[in-house]
C-alpha atoms as a PDB file:
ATOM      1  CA  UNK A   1       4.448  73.339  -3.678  1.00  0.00           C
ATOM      2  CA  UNK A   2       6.509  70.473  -4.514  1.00  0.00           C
ATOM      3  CA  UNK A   3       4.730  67.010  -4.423  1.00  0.00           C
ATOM      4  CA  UNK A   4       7.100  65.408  -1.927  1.00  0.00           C
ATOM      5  CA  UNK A   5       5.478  69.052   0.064  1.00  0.00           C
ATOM      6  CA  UNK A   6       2.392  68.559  -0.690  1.00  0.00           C
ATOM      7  CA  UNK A   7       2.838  64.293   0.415  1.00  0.00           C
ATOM      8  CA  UNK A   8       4.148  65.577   4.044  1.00  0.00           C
ATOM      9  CA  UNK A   9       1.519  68.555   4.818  1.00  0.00           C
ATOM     10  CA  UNK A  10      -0.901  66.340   3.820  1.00  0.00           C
ATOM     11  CA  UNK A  11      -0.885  62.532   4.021  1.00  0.00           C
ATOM     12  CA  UNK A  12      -3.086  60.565   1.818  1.00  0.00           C
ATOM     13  CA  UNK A  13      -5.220  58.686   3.726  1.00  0.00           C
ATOM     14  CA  UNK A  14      -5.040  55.227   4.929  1.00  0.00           C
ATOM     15  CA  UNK A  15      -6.198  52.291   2.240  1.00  0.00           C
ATOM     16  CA  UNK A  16      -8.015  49.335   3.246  1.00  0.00           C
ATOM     17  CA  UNK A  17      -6.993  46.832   4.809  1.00  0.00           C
ATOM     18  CA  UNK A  18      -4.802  43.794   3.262  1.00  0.00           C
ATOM     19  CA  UNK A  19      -7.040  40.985   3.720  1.00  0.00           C
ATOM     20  CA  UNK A  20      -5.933  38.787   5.169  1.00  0.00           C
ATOM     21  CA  UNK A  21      -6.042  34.553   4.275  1.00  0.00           C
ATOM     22  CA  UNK A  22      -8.751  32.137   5.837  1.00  0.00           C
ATOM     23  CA  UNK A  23      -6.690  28.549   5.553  1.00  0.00           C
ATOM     24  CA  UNK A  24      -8.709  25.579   5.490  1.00  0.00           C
ATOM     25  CA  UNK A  25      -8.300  22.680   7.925  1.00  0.00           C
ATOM     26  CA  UNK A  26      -5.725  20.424   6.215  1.00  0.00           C
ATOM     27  CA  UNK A  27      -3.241  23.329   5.968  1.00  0.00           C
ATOM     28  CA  UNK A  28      -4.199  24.650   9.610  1.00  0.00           C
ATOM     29  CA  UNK A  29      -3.544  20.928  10.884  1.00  0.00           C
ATOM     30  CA  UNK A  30       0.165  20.841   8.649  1.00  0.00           C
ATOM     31  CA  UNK A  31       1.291  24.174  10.184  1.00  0.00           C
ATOM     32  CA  UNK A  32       0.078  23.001  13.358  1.00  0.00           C
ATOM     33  CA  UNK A  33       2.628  20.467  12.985  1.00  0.00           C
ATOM     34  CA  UNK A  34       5.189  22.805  11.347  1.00  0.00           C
ATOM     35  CA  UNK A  35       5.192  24.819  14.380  1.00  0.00           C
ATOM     36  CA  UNK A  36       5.221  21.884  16.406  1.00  0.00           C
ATOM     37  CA  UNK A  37       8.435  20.956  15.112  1.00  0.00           C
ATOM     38  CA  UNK A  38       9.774  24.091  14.658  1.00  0.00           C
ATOM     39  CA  UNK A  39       9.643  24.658  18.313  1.00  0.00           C
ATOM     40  CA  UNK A  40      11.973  21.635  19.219  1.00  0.00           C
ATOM     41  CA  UNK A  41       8.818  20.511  21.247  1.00  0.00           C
ATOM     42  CA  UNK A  42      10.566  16.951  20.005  1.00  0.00           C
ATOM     43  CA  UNK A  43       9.055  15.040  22.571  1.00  0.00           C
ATOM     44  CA  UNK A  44       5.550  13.286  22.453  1.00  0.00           C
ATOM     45  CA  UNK A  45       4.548  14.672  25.347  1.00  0.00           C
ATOM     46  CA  UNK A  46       5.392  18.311  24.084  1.00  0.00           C
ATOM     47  CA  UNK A  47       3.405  17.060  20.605  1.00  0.00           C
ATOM     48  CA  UNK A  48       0.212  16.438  22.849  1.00  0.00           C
ATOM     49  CA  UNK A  49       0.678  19.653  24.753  1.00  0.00           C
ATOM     50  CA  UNK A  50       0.951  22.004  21.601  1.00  0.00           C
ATOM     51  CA  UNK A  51      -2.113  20.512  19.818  1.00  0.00           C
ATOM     52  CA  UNK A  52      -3.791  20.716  22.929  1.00  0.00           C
ATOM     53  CA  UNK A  53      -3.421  24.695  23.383  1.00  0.00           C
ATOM     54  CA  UNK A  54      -4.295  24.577  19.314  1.00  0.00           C
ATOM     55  CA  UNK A  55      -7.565  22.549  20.042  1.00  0.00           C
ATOM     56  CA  UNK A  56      -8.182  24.496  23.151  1.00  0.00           C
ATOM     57  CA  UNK A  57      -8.379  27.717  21.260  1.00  0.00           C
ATOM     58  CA  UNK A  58     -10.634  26.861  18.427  1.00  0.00           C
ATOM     59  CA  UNK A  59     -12.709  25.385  21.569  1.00  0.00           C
ATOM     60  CA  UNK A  60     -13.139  28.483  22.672  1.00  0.00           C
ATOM     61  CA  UNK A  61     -14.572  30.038  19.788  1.00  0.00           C
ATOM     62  CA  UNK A  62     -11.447  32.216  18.738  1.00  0.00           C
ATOM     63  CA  UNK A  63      -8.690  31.769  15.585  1.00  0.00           C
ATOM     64  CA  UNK A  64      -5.208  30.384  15.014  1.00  0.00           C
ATOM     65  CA  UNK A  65      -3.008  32.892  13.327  1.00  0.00           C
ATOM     66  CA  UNK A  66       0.399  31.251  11.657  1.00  0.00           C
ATOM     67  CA  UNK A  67       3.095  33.525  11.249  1.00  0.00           C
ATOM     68  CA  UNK A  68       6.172  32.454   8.399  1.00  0.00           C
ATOM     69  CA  UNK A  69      10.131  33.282   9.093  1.00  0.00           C
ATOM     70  CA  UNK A  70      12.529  31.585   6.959  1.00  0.00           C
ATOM     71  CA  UNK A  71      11.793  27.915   7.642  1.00  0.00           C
ATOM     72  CA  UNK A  72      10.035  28.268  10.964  1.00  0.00           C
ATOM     73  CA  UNK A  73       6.057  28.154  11.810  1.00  0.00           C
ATOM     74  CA  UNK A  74       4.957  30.198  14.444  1.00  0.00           C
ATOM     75  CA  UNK A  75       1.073  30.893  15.953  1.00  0.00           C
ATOM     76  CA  UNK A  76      -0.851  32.584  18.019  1.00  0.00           C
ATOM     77  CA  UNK A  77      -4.400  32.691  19.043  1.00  0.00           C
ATOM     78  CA  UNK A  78      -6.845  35.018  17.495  1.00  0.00           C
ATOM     79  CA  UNK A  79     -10.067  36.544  17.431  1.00  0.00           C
ATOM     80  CA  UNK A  80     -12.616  36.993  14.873  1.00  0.00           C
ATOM     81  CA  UNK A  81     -11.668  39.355  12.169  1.00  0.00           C
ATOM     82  CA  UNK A  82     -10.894  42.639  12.251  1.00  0.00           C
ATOM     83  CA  UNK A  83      -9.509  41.375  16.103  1.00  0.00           C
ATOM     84  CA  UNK A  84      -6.530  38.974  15.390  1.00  0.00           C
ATOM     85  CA  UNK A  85      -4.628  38.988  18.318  1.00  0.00           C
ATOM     86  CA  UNK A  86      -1.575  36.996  20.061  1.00  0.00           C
ATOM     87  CA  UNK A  87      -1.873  36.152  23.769  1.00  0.00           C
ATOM     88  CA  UNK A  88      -4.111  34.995  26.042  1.00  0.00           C
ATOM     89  CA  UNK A  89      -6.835  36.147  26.606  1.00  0.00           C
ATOM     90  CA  UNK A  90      -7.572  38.276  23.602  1.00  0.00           C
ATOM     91  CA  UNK A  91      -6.657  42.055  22.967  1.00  0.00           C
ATOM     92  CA  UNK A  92      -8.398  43.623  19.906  1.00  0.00           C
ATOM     93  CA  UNK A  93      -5.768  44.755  17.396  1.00  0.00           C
ATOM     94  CA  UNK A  94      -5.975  46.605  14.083  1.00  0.00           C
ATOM     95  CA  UNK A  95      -4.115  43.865  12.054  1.00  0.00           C
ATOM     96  CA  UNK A  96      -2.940  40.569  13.322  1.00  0.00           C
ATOM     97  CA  UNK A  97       0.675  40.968  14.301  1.00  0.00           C
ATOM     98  CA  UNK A  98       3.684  37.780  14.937  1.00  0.00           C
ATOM     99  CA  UNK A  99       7.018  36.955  14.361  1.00  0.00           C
ATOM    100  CA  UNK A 100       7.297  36.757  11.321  1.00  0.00           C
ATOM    101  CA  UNK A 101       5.124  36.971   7.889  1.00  0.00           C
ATOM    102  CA  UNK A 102       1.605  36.427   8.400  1.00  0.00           C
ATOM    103  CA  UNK A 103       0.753  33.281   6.474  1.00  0.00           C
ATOM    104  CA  UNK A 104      -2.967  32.903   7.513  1.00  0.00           C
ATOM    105  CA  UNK A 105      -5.558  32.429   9.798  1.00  0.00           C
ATOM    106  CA  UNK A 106      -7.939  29.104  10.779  1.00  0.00           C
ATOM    107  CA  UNK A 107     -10.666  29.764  12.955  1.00  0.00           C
ATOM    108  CA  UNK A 108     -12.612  26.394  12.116  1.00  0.00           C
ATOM    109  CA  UNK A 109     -13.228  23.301  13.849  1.00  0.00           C
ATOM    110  CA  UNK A 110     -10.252  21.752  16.074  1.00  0.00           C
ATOM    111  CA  UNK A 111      -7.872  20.352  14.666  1.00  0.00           C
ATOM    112  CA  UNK A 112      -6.688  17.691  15.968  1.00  0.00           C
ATOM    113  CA  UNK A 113      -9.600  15.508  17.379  1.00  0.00           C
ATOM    114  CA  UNK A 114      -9.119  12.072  19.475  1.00  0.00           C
ATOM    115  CA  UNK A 115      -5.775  11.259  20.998  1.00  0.00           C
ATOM    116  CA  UNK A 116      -3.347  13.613  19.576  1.00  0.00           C
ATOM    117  CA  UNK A 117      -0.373  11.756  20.035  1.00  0.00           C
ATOM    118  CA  UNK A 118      -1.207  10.012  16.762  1.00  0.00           C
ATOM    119  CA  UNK A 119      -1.226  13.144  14.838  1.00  0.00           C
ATOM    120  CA  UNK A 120       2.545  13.845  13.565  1.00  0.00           C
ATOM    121  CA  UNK A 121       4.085  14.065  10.357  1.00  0.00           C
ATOM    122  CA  UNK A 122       4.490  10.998   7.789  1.00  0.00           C
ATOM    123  CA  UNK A 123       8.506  11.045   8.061  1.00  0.00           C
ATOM    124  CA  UNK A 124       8.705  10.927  11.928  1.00  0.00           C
ATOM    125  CA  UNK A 125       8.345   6.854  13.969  1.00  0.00           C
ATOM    126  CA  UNK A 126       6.347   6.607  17.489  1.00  0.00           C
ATOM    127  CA  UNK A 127       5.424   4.296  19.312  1.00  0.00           C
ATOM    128  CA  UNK A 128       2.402   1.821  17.630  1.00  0.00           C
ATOM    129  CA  UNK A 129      -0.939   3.004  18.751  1.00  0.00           C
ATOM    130  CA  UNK A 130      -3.380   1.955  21.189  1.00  0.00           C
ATOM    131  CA  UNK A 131      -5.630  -0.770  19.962  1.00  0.00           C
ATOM    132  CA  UNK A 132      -8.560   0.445  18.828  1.00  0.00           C
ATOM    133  CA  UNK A 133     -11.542   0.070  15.888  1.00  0.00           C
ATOM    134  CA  UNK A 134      -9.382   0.808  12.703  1.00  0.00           C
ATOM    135  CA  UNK A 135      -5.564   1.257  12.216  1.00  0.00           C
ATOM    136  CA  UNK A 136      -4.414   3.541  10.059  1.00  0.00           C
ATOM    137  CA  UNK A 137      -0.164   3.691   8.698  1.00  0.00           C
ATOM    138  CA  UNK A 138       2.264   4.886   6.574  1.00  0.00           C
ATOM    139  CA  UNK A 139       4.433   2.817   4.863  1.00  0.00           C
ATOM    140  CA  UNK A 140       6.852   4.659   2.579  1.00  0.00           C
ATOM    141  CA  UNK A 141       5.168   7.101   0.603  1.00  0.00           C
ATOM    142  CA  UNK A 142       1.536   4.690   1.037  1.00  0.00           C
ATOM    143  CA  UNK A 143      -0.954   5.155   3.186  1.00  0.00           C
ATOM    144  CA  UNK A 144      -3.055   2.346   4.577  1.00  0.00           C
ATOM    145  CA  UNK A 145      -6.229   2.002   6.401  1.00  0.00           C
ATOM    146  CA  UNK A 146      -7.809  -1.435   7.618  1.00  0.00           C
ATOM    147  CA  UNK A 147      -9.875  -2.961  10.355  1.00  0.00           C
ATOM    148  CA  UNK A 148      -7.179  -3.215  12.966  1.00  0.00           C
ATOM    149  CA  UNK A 149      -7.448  -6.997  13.816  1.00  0.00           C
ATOM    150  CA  UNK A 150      -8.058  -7.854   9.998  1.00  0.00           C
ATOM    151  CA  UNK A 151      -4.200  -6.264   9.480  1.00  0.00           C
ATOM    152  CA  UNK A 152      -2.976  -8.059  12.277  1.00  0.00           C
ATOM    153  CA  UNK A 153      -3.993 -11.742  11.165  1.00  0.00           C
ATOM    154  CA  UNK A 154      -2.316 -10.289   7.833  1.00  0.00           C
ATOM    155  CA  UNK A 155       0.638  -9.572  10.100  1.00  0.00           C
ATOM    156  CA  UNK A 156       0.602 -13.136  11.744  1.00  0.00           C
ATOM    157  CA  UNK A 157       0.468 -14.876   8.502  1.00  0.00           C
ATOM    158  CA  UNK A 158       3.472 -13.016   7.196  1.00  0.00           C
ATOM    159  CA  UNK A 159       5.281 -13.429   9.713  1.00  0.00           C
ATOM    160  CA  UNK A 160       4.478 -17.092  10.367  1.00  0.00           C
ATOM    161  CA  UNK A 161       5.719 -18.054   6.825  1.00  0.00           C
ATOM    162  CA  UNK A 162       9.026 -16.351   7.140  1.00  0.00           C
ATOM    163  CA  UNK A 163       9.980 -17.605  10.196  1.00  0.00           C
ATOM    164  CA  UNK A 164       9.166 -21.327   9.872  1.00  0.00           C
ATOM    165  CA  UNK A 165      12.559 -23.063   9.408  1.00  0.00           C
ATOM    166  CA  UNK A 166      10.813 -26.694   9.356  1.00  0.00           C
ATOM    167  CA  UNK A 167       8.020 -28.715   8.824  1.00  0.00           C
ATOM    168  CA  UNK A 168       7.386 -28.397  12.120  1.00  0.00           C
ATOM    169  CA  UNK A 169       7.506 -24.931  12.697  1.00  0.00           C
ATOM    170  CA  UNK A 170       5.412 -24.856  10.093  1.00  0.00           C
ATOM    171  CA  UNK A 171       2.757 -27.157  11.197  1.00  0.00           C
ATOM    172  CA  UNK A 172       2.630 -25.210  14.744  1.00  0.00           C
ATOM    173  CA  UNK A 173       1.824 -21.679  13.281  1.00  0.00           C
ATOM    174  CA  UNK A 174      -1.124 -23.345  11.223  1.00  0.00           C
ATOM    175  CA  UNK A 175       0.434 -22.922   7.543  1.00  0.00           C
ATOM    176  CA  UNK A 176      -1.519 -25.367   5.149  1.00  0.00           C
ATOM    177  CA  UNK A 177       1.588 -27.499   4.324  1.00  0.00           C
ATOM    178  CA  UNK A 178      -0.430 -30.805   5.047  1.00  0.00           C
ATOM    179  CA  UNK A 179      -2.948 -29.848   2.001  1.00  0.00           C
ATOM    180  CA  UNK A 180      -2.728 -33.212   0.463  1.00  0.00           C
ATOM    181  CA  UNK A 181      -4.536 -31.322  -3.235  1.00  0.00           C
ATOM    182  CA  UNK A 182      -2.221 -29.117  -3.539  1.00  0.00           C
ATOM    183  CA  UNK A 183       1.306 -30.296  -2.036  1.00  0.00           C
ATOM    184  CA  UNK A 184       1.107 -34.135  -3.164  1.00  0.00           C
ATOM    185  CA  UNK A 185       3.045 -33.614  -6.228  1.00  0.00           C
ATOM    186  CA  UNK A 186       5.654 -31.066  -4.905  1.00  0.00           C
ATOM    187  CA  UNK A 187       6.471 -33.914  -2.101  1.00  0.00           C
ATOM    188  CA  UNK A 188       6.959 -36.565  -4.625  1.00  0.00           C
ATOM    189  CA  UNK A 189       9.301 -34.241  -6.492  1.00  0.00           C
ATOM    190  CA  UNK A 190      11.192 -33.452  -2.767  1.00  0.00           C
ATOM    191  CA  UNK A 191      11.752 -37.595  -2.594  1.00  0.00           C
ATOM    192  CA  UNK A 192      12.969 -38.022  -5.803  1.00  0.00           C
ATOM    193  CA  UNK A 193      15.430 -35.041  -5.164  1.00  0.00           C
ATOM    194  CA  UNK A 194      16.660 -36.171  -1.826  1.00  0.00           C
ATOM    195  CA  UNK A 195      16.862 -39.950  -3.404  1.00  0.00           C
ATOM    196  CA  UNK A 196      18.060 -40.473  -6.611  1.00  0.00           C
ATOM    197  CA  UNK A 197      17.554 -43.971  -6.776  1.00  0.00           C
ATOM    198  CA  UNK A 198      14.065 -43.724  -6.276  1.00  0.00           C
ATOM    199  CA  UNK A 199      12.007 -45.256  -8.526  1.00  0.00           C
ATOM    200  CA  UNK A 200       8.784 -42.727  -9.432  1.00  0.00           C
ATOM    201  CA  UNK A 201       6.589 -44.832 -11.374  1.00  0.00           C
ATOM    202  CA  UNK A 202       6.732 -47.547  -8.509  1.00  0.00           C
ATOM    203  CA  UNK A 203       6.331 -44.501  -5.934  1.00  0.00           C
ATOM    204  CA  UNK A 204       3.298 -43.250  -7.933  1.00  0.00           C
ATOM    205  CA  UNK A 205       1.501 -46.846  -7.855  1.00  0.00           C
ATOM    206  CA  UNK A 206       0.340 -46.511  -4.184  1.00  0.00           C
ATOM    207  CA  UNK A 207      -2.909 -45.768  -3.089  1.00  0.00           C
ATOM    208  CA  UNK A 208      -3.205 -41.703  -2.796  1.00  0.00           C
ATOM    209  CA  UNK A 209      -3.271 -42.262   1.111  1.00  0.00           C
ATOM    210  CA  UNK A 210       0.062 -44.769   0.771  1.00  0.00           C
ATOM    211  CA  UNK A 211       1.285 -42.066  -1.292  1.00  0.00           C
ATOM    212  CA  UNK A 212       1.191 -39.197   0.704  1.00  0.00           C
ATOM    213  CA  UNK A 213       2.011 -40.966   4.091  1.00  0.00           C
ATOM    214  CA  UNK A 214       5.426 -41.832   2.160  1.00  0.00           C
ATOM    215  CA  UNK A 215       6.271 -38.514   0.995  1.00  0.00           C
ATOM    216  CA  UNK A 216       4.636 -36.559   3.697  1.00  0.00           C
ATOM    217  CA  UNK A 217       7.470 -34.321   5.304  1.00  0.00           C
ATOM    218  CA  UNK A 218       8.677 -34.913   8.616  1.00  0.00           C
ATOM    219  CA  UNK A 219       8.406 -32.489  11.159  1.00  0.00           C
ATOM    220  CA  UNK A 220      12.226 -32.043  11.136  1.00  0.00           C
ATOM    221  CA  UNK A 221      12.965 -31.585   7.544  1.00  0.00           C
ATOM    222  CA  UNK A 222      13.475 -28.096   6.269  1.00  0.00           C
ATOM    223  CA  UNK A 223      10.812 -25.688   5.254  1.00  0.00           C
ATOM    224  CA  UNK A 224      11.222 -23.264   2.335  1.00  0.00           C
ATOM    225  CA  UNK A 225       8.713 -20.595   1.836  1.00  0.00           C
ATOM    226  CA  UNK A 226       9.937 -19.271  -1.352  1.00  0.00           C
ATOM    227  CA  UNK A 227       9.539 -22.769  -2.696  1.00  0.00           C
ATOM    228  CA  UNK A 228       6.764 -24.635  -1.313  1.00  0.00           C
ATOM    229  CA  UNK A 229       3.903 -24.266  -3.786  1.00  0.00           C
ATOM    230  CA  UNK A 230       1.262 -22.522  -1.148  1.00  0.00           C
ATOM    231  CA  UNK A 231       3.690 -19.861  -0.779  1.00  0.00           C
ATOM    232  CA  UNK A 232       5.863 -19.424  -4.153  1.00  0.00           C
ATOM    233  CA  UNK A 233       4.207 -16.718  -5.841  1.00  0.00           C
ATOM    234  CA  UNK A 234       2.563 -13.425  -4.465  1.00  0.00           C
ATOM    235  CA  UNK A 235      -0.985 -14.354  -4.591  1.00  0.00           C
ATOM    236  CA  UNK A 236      -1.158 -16.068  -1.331  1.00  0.00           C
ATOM    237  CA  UNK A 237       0.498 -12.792   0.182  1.00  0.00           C
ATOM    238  CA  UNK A 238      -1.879 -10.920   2.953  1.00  0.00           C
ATOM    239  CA  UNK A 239      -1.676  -7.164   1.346  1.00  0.00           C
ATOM    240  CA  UNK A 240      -2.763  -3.838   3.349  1.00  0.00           C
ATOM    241  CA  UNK A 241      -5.459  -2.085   1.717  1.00  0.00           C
ATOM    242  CA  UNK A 242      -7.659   0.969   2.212  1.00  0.00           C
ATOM    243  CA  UNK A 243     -10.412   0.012   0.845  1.00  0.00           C
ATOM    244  CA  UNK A 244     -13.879  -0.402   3.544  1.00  0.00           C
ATOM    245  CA  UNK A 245     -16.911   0.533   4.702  1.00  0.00           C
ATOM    246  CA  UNK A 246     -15.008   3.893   5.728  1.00  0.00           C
ATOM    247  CA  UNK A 247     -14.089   4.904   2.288  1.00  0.00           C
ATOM    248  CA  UNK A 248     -17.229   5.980   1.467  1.00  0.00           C
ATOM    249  CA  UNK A 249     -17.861   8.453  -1.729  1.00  0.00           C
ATOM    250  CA  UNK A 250     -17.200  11.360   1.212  1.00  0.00           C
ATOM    251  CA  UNK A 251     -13.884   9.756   1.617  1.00  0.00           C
ATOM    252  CA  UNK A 252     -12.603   9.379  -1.544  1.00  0.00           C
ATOM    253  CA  UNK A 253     -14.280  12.738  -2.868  1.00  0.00           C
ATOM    254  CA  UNK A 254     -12.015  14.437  -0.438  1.00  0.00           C
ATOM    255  CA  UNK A 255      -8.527  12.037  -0.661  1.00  0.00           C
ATOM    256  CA  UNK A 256      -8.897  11.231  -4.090  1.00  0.00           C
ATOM    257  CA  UNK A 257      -9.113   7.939  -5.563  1.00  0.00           C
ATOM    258  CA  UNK A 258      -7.339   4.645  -4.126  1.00  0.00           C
ATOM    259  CA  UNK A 259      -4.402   4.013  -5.918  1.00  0.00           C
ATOM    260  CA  UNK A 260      -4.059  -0.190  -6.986  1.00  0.00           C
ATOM    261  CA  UNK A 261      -0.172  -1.933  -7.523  1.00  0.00           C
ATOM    262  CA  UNK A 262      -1.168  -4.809  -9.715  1.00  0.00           C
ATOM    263  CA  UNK A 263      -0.174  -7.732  -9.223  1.00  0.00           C
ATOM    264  CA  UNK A 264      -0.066  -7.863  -5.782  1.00  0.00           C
ATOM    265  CA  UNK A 265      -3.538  -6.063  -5.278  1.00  0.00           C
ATOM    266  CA  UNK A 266      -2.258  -3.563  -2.763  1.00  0.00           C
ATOM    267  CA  UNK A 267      -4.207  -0.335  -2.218  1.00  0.00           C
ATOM    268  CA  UNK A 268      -3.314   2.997  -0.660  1.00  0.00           C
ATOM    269  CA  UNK A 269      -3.331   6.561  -0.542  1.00  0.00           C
ATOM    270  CA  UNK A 270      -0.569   8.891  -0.746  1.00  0.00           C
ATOM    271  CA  UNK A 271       1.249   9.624   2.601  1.00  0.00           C
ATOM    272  CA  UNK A 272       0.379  13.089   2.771  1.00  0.00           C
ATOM    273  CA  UNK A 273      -3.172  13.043   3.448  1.00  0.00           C
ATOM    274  CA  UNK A 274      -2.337  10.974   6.686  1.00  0.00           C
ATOM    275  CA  UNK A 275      -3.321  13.495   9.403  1.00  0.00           C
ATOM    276  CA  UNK A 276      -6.397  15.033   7.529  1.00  0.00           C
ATOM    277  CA  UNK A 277      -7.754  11.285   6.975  1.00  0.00           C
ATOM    278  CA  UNK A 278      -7.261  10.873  10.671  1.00  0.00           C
ATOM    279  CA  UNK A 279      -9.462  13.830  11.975  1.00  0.00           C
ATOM    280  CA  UNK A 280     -11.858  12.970   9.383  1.00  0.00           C
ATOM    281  CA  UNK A 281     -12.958   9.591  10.320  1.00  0.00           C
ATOM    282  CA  UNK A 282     -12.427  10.175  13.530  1.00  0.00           C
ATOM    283  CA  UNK A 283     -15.167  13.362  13.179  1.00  0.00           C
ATOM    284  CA  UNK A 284     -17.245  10.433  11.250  1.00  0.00           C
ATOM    285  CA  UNK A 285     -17.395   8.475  14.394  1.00  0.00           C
ATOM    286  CA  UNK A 286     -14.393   5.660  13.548  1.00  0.00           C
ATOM    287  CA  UNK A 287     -12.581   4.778  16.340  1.00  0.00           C
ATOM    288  CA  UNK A 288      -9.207   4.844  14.768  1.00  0.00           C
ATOM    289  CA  UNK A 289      -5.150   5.127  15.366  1.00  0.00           C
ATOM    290  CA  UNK A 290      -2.226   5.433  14.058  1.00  0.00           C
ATOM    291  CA  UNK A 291       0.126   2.286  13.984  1.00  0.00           C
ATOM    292  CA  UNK A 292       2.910   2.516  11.245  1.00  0.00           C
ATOM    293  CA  UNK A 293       4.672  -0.181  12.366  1.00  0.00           C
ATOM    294  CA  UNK A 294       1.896  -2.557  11.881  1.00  0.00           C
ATOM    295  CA  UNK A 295       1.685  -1.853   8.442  1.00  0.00           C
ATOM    296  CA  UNK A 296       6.117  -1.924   8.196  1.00  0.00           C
ATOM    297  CA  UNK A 297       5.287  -5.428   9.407  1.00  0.00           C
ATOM    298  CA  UNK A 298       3.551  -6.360   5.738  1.00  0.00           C
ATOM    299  CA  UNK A 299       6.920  -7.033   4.187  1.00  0.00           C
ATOM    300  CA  UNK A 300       8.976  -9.178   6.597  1.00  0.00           C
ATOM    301  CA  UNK A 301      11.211  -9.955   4.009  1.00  0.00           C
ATOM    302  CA  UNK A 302      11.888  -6.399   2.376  1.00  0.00           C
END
């Protein structure tokens, strides 16, 4: 008997099963959003309704299955293995089955804990977040993560110092432009610009308080930020961070260390850890958001 005979009159029997691959929960959560996308669900609203029915599954004790075709993320719900299953409410079936090639299956926590709106991928705007404990933004390729009101005085200071146009202006969003230690001298050197005929040595015998009176700006005399010696070089800059009492050894065990630009002192993460670091302080009890603009708002004059 021939072996291709032999082969038809008497199968070989089945093998094992292909196992099949338990993802962990960052690469659940990015499919999540793969498939999000992938199903034109463009809209926040359709965001918050997808990671819902994700969330809503693991709730109920069974899997997410993510199925691969061509560029496009696909899932269905499943049950424990051995039981992967699309639809609602489960079937038992030999092997999971989708559209598609089976990329893996997540059957841990959910996902997507808090408000879900936040959750979406570093590339894509929205709206700035709620106000809430900490804010948390990408900037870039950066990640940033600071108590939310600290990064908003940061914020007001920025922006306060680019958008004075005068003393004035100046004086009214609270800069320090009246510091008589440290502007003094730049003041006399303003006089003796705008008046050639000035004569310093004479200027410089006043009293101190004569002195400053004389060469004190008025409020209607142009303010330069790039110039003025509180402001000229970076050091007086506000600069997002992520450095805090969230950032425990936990946090940077699991994100990897915070990354320093020197001079300016900046810290951050790297962009892609932004949804994972938001489920995980948010499972650590931080009441935290998303807010990229906020942190956009750090370089007024980029």
């Amino acid at each position: 008997m021939s072996p291709l005979l032999e082969l038809a009159t008497h199968p070989l029997p089945p093998g094992p099963p292909r196992p099949v691959r338990v993802v962990g929960e960052d690469l659940a959560r990015e499919w999540a959003l793969d498939a999000w996308r992938a199903a034109g669900l463009t809209s926040p609203s359709g965001r918050v309704h997808l990671l819902t029915t994700v969330d809503g599954w693991l709730e109920r004790g069974w899997g997410v299955a993510f199925y691969g075709s061509g560029g496009n993320v696909t899932l269905y719900s499943c049950g424990a293995e051995g039981s992967w299953l699309p639809g609602t409410p489960p079937r038992r079936l030999a092997r999971p089955r989708g559209s598609g090639r089976l990329l893996g299956v997540y059957e841990g926590e959910p996902l997507f804990p808090g408000d879900k709106a936040d959750y979406r991928p570093p590339e894509m705007s929205g709206t700035p977040a709620a106000r809430t404990e900490l804010a948390l933004g990408v900037h870039g390729t950066d990640l940033y993560l600071m108590d939310y009101a600290e990064a908003e005085e940061g914020v007001r200071t920025l922006d306060a110092a680019f958008s004075a146009r005068t003393y004035g202006e100046a004086r009214a969003f609270g800069l320090p432009v009246d510091d008589r230690r440290r502007c003094l001298d730049y003041y006399v050197e303003l006089v003796c610009r705008a008046h050639e005929d000035v004569d310093v040595d004479h200027l410089r015998a006043r009293s101190t308080s004569d002195l400053w009176q004389a060469v004190r700006p008025a409020d209607d005399q142009p303010f330069d930020v790039d110039e003025h010696p509180c402001f000229g070089d970076s050091g007086w800059r506000p600069v997002p961070t992520v450095r805090g009492p969230w950032a425990d050894a936990a946090f940077r065990e699991r994100f990897g260390p915070i990354e320093r630009d020197w001079p300016s002192g900046r810290e951050h993460l790297t962009a892609e850890h932004v949804n994972a670091v938001l489920a995980h302080l948010r499972r650590a009890g931080w009441s935290v958001a998303r807010d990229d603009t906020l942190y956009a708002a750090f370089w007024p004059d980029a």
